[in-house]
PDB file of N, CA and C in Angstrom:
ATOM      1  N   UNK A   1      99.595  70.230  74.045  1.00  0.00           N
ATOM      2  CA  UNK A   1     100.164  69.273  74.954  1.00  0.00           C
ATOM      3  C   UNK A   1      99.074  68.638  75.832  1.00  0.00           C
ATOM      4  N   UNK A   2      97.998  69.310  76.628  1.00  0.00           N
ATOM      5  CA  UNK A   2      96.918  68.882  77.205  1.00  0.00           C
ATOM      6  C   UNK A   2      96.134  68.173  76.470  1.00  0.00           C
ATOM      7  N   UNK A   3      96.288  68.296  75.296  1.00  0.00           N
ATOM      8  CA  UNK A   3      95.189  67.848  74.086  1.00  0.00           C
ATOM      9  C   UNK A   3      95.418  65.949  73.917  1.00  0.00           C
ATOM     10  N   UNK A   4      96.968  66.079  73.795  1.00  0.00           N
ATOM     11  CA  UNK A   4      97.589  65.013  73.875  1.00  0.00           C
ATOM     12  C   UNK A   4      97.367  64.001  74.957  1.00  0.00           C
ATOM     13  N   UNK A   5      98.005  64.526  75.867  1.00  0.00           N
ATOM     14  CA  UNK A   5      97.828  63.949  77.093  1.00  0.00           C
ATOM     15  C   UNK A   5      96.171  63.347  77.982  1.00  0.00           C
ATOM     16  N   UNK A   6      95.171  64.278  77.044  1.00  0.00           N
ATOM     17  CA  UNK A   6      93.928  63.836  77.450  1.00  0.00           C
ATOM     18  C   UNK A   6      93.896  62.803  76.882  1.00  0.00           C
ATOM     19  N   UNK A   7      94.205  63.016  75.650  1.00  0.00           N
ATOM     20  CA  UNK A   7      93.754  61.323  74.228  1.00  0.00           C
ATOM     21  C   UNK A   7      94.425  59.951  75.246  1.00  0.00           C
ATOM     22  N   UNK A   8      95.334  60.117  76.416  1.00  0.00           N
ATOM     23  CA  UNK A   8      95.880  59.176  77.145  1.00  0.00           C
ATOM     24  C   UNK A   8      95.142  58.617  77.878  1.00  0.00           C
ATOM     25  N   UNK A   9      94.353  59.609  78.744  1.00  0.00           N
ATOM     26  CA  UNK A   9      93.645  59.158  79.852  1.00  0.00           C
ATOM     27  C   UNK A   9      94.289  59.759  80.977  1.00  0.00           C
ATOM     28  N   UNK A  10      95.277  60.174  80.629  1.00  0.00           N
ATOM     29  CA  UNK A  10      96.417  60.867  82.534  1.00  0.00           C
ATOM     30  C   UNK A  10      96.082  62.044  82.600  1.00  0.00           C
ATOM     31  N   UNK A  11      95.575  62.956  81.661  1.00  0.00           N
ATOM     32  CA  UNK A  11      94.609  64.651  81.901  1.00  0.00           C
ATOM     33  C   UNK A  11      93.029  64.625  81.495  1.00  0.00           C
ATOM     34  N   UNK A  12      92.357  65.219  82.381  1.00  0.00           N
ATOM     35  CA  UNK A  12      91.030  65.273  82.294  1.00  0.00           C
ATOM     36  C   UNK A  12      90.940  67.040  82.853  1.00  0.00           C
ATOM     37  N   UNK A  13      90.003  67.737  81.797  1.00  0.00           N
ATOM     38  CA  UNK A  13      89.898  69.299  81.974  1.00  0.00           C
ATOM     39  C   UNK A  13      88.364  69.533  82.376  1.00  0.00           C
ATOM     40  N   UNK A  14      87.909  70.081  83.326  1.00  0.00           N
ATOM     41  CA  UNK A  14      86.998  69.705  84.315  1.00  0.00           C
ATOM     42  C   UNK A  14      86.594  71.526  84.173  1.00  0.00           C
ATOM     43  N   UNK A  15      85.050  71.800  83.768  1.00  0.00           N
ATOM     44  CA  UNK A  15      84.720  72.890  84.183  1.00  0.00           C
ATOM     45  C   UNK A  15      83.428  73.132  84.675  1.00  0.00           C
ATOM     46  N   UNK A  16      83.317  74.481  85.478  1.00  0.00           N
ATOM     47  CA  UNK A  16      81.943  74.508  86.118  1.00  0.00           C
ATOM     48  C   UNK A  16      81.765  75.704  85.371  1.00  0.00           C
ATOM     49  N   UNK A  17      79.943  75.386  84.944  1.00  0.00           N
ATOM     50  CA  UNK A  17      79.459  76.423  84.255  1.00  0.00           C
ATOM     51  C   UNK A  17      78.265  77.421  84.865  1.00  0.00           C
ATOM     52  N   UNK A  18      78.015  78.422  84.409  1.00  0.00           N
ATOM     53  CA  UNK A  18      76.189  79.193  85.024  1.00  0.00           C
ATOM     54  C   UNK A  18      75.236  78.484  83.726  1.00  0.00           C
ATOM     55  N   UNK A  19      73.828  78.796  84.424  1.00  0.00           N
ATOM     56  CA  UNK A  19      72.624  78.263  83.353  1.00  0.00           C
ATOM     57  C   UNK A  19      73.351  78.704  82.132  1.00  0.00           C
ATOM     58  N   UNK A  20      73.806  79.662  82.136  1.00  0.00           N
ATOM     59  CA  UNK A  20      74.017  80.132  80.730  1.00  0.00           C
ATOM     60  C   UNK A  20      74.974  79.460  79.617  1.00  0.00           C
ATOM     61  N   UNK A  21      75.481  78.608  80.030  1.00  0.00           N
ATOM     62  CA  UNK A  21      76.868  77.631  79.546  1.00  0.00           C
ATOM     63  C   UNK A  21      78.089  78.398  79.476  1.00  0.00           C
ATOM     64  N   UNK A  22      78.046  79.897  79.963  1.00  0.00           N
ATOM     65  CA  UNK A  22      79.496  80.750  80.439  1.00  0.00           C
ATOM     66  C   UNK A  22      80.674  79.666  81.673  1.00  0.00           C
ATOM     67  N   UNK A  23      81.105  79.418  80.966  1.00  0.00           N
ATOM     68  CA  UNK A  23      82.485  78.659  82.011  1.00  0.00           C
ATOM     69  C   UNK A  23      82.666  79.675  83.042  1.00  0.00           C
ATOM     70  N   UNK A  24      82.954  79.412  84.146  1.00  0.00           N
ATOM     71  CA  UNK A  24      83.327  80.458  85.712  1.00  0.00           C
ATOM     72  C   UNK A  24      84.553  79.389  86.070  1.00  0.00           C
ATOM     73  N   UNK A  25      84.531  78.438  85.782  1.00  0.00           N
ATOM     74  CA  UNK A  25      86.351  78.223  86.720  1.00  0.00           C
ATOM     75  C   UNK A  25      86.646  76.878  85.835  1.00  0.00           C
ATOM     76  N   UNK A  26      87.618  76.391  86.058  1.00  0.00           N
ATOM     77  CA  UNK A  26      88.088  75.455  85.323  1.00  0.00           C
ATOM     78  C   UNK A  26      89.431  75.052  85.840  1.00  0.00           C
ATOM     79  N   UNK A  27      89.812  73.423  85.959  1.00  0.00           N
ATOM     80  CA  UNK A  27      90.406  72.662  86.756  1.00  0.00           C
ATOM     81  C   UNK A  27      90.731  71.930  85.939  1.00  0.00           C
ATOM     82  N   UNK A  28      92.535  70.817  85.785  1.00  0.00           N
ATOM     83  CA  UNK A  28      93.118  70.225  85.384  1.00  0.00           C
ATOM     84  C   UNK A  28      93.472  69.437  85.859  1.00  0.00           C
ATOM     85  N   UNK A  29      92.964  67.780  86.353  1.00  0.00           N
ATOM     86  CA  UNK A  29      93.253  67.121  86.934  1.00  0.00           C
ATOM     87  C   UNK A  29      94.346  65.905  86.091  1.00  0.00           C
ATOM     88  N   UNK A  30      95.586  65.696  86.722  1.00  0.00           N
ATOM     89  CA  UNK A  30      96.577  64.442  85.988  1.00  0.00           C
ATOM     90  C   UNK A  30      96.732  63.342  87.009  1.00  0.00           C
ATOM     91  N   UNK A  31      96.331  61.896  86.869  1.00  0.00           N
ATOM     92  CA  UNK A  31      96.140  61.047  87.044  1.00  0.00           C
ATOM     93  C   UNK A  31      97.298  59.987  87.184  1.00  0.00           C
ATOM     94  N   UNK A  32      97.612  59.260  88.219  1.00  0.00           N
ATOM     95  CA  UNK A  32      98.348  58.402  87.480  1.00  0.00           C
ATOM     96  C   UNK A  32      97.679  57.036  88.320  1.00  0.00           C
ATOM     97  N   UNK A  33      98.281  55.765  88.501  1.00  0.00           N
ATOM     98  CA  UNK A  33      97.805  53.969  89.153  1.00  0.00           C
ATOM     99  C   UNK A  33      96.936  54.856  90.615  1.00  0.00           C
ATOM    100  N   UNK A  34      97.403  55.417  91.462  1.00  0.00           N
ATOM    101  CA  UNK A  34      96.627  56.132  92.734  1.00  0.00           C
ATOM    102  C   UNK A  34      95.960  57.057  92.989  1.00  0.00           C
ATOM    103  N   UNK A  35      96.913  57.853  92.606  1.00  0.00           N
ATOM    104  CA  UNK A  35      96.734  59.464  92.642  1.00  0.00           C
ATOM    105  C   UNK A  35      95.935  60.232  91.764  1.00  0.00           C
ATOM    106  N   UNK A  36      95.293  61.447  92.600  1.00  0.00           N
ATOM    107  CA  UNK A  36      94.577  62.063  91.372  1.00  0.00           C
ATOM    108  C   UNK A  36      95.450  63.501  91.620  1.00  0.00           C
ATOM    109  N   UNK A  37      95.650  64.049  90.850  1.00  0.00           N
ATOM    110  CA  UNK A  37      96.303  65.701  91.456  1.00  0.00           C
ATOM    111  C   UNK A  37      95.308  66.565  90.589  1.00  0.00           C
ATOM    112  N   UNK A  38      94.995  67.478  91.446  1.00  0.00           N
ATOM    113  CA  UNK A  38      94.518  68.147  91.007  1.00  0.00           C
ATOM    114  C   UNK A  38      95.207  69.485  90.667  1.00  0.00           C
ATOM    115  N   UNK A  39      95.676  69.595  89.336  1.00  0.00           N
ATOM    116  CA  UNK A  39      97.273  70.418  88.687  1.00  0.00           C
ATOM    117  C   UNK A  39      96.999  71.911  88.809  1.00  0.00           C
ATOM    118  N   UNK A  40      96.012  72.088  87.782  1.00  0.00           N
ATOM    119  CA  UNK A  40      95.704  73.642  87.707  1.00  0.00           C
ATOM    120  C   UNK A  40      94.090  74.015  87.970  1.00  0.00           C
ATOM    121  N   UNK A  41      94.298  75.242  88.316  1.00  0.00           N
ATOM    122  CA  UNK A  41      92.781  75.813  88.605  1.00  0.00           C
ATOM    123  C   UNK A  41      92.513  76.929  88.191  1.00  0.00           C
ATOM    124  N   UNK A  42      91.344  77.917  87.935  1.00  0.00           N
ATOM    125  CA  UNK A  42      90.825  78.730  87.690  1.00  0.00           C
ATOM    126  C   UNK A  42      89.945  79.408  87.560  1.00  0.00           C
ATOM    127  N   UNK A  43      89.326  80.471  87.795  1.00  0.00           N
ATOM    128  CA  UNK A  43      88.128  81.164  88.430  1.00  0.00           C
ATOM    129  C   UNK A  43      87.808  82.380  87.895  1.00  0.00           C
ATOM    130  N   UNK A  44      86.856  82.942  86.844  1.00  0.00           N
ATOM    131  CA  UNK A  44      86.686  84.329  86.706  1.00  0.00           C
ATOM    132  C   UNK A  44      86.837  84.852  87.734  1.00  0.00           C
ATOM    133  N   UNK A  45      87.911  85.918  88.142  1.00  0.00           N
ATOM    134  CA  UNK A  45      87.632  86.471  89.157  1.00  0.00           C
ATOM    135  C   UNK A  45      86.328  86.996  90.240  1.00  0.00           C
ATOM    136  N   UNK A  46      85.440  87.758  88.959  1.00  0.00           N
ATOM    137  CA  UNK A  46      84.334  88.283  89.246  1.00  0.00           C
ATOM    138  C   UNK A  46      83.289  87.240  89.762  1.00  0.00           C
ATOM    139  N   UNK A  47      83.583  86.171  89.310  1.00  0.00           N
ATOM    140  CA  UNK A  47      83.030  85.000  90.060  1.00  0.00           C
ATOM    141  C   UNK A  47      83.303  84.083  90.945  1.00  0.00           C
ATOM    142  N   UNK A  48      84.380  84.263  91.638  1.00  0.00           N
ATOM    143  CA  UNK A  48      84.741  83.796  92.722  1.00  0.00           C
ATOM    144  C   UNK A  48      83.832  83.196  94.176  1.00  0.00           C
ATOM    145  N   UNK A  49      82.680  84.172  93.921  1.00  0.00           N
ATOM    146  CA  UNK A  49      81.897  84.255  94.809  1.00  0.00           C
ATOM    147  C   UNK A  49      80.579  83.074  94.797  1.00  0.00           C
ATOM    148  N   UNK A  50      80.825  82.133  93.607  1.00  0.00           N
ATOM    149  CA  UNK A  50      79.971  81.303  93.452  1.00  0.00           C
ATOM    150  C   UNK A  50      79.894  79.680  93.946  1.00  0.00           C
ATOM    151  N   UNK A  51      81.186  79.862  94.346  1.00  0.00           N
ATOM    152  CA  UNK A  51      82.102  78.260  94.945  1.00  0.00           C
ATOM    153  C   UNK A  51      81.690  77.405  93.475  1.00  0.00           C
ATOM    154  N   UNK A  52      82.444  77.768  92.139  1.00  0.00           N
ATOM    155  CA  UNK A  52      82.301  76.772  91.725  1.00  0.00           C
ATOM    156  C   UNK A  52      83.805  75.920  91.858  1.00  0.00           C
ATOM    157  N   UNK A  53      84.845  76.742  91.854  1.00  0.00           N
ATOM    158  CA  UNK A  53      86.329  76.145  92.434  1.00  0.00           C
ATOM    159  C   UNK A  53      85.963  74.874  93.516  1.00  0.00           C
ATOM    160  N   UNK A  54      85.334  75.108  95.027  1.00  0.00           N
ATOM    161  CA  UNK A  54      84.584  74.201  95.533  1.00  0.00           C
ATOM    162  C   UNK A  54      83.724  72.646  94.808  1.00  0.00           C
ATOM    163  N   UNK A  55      82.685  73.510  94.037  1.00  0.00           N
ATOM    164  CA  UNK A  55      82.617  72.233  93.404  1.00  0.00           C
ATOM    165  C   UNK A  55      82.948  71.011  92.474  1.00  0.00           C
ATOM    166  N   UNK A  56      84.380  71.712  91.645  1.00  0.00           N
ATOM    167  CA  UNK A  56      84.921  71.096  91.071  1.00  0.00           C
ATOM    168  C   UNK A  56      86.008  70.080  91.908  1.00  0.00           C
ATOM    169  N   UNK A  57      86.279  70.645  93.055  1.00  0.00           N
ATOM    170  CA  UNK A  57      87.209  69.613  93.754  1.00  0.00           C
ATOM    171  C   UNK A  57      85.929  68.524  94.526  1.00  0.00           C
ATOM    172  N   UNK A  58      84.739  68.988  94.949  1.00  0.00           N
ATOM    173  CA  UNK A  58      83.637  68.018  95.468  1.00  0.00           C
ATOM    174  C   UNK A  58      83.327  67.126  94.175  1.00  0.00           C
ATOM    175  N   UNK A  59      83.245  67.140  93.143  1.00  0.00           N
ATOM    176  CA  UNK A  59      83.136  66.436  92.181  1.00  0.00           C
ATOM    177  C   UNK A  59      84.075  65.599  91.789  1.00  0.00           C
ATOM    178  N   UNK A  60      85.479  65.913  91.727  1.00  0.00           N
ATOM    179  CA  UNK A  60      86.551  65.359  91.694  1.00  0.00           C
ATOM    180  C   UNK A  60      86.659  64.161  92.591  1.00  0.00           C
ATOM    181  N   UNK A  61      86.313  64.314  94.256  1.00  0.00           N
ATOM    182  CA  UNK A  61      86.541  63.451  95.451  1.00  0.00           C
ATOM    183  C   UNK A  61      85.397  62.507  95.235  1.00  0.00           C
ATOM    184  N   UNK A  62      84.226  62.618  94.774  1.00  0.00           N
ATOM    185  CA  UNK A  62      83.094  62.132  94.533  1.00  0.00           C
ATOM    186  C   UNK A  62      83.274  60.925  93.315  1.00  0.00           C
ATOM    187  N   UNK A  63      83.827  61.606  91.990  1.00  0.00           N
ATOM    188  CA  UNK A  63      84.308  60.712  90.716  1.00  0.00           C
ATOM    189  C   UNK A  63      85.481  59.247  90.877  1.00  0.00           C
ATOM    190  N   UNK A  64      86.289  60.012  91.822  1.00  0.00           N
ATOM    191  CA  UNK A  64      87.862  58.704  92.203  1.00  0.00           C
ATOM    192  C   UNK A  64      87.733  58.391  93.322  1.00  0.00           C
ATOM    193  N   UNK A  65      86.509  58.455  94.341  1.00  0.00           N
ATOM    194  CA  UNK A  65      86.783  58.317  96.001  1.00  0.00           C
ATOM    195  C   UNK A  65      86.831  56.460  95.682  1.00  0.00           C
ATOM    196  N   UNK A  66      86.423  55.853  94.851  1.00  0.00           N
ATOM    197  CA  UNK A  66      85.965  54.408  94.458  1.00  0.00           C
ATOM    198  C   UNK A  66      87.361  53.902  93.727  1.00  0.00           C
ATOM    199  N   UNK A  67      88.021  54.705  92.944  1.00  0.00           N
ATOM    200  CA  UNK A  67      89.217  54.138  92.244  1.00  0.00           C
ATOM    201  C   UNK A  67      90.543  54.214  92.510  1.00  0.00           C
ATOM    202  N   UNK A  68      90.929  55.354  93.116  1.00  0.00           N
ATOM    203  CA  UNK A  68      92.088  55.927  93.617  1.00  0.00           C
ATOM    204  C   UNK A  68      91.977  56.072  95.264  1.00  0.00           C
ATOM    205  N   UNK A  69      93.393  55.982  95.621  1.00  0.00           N
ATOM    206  CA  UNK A  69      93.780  55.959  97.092  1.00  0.00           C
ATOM    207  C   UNK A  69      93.664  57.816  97.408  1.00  0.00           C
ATOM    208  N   UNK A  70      94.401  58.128  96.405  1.00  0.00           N
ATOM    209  CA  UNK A  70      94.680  59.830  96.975  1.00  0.00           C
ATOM    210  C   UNK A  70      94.194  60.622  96.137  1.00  0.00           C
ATOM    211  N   UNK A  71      93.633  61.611  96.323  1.00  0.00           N
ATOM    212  CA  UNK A  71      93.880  63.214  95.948  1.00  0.00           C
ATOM    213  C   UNK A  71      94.804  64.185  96.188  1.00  0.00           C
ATOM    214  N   UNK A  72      95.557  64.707  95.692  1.00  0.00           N
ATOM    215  CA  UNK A  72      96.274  65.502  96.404  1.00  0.00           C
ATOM    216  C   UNK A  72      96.018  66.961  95.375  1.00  0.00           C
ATOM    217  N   UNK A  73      95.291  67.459  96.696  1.00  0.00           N
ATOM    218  CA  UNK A  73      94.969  68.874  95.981  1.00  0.00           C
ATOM    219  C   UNK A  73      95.497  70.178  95.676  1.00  0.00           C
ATOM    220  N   UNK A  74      97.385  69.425  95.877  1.00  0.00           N
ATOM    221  CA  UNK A  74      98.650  70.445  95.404  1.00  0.00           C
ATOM    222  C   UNK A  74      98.238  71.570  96.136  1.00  0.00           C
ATOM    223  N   UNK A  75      99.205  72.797  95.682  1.00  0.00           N
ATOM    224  CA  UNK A  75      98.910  74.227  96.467  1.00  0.00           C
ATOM    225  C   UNK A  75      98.962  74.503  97.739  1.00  0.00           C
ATOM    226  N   UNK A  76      99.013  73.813  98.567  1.00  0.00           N
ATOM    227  CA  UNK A  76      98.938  74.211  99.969  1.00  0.00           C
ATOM    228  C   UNK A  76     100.621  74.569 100.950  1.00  0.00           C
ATOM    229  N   UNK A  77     101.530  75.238  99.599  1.00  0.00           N
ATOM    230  CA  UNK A  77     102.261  76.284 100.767  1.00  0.00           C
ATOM    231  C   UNK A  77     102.028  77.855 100.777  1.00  0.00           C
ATOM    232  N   UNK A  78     101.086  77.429  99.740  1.00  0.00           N
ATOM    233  CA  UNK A  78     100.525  78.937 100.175  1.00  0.00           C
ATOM    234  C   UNK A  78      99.304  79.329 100.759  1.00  0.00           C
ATOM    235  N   UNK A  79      99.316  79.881 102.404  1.00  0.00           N
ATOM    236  CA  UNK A  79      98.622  79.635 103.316  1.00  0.00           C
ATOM    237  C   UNK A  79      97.391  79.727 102.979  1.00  0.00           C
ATOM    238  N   UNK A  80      96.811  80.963 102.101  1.00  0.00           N
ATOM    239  CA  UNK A  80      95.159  81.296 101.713  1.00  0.00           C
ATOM    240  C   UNK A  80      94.591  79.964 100.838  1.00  0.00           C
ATOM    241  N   UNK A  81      95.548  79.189 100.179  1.00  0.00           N
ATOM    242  CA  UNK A  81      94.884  78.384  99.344  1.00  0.00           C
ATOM    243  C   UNK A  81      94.845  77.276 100.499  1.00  0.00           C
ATOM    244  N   UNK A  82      95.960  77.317 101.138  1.00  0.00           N
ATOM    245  CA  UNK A  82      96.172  75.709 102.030  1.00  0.00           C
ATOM    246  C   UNK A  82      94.656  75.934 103.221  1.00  0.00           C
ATOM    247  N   UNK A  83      94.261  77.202 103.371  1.00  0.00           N
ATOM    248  CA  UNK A  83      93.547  76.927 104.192  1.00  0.00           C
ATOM    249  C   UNK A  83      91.827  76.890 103.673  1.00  0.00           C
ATOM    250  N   UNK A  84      91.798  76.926 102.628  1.00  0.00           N
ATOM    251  CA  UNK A  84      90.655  76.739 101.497  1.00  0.00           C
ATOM    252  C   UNK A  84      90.248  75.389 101.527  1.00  0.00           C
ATOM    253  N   UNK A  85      91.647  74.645 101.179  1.00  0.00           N
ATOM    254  CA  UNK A  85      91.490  73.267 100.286  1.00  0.00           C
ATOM    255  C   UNK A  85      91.543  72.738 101.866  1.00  0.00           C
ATOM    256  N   UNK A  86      92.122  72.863 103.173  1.00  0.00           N
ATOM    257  CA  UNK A  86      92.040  72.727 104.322  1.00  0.00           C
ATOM    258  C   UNK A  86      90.157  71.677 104.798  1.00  0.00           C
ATOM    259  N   UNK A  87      89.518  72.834 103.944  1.00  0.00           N
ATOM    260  CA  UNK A  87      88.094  72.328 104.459  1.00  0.00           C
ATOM    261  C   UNK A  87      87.714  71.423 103.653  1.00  0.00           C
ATOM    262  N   UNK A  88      88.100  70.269 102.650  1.00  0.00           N
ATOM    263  CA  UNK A  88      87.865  69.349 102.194  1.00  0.00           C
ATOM    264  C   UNK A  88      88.152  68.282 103.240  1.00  0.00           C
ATOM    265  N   UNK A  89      89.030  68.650 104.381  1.00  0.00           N
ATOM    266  CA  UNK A  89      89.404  67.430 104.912  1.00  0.00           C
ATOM    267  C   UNK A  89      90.694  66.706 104.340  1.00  0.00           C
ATOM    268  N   UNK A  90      91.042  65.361 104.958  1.00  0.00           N
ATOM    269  CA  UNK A  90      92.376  65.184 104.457  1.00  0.00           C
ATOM    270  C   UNK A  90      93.611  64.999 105.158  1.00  0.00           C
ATOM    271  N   UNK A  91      94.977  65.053 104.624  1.00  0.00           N
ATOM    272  CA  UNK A  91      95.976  65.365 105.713  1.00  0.00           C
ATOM    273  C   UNK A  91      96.825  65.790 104.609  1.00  0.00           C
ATOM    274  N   UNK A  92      97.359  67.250 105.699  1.00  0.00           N
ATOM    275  CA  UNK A  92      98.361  67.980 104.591  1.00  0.00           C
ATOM    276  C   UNK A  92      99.542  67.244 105.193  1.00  0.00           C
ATOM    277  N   UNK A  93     100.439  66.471 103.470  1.00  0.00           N
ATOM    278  CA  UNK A  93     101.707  65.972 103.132  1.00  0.00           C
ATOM    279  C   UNK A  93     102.365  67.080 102.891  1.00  0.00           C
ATOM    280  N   UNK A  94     103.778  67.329 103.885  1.00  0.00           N
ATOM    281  CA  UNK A  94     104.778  68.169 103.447  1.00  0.00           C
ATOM    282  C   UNK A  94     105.613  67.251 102.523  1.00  0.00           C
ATOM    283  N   UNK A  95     106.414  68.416 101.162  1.00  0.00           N
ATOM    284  CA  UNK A  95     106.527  68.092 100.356  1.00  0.00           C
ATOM    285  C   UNK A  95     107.955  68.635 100.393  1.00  0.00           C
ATOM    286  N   UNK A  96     109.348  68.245  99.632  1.00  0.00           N
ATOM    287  CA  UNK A  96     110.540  68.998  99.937  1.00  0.00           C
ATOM    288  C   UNK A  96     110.646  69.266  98.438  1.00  0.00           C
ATOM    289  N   UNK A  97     111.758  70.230  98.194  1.00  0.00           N
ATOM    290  CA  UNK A  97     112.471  70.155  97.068  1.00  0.00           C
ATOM    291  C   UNK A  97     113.739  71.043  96.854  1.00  0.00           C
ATOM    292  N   UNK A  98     114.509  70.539  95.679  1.00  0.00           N
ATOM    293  CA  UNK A  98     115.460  70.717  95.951  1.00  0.00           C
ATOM    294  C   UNK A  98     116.031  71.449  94.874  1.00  0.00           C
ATOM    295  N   UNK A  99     117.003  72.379  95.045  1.00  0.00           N
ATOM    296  CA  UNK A  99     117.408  73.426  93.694  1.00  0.00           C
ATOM    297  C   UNK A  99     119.101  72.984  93.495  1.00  0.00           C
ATOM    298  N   UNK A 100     118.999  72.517  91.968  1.00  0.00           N
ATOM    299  CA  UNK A 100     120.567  73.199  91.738  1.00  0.00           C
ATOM    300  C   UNK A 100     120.641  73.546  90.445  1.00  0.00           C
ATOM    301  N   UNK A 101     121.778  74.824  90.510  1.00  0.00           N
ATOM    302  CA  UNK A 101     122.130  75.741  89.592  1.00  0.00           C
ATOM    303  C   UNK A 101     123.054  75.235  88.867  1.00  0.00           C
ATOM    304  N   UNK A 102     123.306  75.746  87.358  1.00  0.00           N
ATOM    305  CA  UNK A 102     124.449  75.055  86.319  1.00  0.00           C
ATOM    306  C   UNK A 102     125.715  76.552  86.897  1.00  0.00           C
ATOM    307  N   UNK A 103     124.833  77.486  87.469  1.00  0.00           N
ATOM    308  CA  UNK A 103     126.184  78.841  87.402  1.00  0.00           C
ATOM    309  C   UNK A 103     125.490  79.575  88.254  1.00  0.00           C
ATOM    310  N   UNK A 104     126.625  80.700  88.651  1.00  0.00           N
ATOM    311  CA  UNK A 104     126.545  81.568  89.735  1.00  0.00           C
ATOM    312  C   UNK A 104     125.257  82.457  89.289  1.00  0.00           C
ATOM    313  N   UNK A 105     125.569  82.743  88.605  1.00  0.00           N
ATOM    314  CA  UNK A 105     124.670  83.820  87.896  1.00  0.00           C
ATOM    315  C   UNK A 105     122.886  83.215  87.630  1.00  0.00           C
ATOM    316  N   UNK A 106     122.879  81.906  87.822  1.00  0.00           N
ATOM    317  CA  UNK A 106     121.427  81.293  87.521  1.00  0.00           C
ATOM    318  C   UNK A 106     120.803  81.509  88.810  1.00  0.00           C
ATOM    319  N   UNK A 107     122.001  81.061  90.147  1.00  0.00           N
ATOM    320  CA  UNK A 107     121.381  81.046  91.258  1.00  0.00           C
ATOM    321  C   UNK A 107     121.194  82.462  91.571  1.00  0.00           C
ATOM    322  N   UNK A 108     121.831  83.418  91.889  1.00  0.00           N
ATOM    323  CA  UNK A 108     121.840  84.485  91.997  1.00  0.00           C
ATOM    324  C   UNK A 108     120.065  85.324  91.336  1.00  0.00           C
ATOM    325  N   UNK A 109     120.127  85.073  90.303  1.00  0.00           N
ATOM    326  CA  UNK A 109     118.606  85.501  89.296  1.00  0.00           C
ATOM    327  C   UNK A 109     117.577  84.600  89.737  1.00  0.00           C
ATOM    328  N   UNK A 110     117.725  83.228  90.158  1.00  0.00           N
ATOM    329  CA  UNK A 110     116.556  82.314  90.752  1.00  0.00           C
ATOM    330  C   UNK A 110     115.733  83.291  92.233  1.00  0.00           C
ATOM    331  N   UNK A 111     117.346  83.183  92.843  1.00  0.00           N
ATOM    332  CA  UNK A 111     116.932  84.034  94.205  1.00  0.00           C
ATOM    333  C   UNK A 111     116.288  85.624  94.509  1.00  0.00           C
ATOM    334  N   UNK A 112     117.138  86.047  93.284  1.00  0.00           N
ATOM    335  CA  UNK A 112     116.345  87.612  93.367  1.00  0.00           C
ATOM    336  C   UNK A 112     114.656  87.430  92.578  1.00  0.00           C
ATOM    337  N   UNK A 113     114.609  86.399  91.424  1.00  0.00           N
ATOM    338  CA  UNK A 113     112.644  86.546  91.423  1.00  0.00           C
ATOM    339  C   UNK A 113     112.795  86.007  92.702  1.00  0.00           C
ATOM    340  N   UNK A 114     112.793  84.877  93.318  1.00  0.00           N
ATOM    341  CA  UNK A 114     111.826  84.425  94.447  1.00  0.00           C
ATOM    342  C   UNK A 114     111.435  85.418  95.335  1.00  0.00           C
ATOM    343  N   UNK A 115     112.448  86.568  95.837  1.00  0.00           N
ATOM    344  CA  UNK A 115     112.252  87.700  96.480  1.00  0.00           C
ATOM    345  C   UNK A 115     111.548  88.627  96.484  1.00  0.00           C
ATOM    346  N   UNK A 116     111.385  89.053  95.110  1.00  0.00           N
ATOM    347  CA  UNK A 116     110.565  90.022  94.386  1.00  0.00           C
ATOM    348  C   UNK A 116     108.805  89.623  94.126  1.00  0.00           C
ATOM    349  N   UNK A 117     109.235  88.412  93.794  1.00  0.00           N
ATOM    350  CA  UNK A 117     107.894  87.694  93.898  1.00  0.00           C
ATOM    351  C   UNK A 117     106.667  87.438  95.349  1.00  0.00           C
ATOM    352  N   UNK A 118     107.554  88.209  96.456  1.00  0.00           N
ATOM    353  CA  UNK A 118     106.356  87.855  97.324  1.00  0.00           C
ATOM    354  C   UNK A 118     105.575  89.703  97.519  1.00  0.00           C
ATOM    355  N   UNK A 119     106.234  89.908  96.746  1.00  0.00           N
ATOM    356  CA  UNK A 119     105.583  91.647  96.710  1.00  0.00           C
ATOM    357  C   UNK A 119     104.368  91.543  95.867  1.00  0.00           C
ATOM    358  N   UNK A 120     104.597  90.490  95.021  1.00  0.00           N
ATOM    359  CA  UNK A 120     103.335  90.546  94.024  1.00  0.00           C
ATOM    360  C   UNK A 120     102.112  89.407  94.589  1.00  0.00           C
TER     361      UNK A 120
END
């Protein structure tokens, strides 16, 4: 599906490497007339410590600051990331959304992961 969507021009897969050409994080940016979002991200753990996550969004702001109005570097209701992507600068857009269920039983199972999910 990414494969596809690159041949478009609306996904571009963005990675930072060591001398060694070992990939350490890797970023999915989708595009559309303004916006750049920056979709998915990723980081050897063990390498976390290298800011290449950092430089892939400095590269990103650097590549569209000339073509596009926005970045929006998604992620930020969750506070550790919001306050990461925080130091790029910017202004955090609150975002709403809205749930509906076909049955009792969907909502009911929606609500118990969301619950369970902040344990993990």
């Amino acid at each position: 599906m990414v494969g596809n969507l690159m041949k478009t021009g609306l996904v571009e897969v963005n990675t930072a490497r060591e001398a060694s050409g070992q990939v350490v994080a890797l970023q999915v940016i989708v595009l559309d007339k303004n916006t750049v979002y920056t979709w998915i991200y990723g980081t050897i753990p063990e390498k976390n410590y290298t800011g290449a996550d950092s430089l892939l969004i400095w590269e990103a702001i650097k590549r569209y600051r000339n073509t596009h109005k926005f970045l929006d570097l998604m992620g930020a209701n969750i506070p550790s990331i919001a306050f990461f992507k925080k130091g790029f600068g910017g202004k955090l857009t609150p975002y709403y959304v809205t749930e509906r269920f076909s049955s009792l039983i969907s909502r009911i199972s929606f609500r118990a992961y969301t619950k369970i999910r902040k344990f993990f």
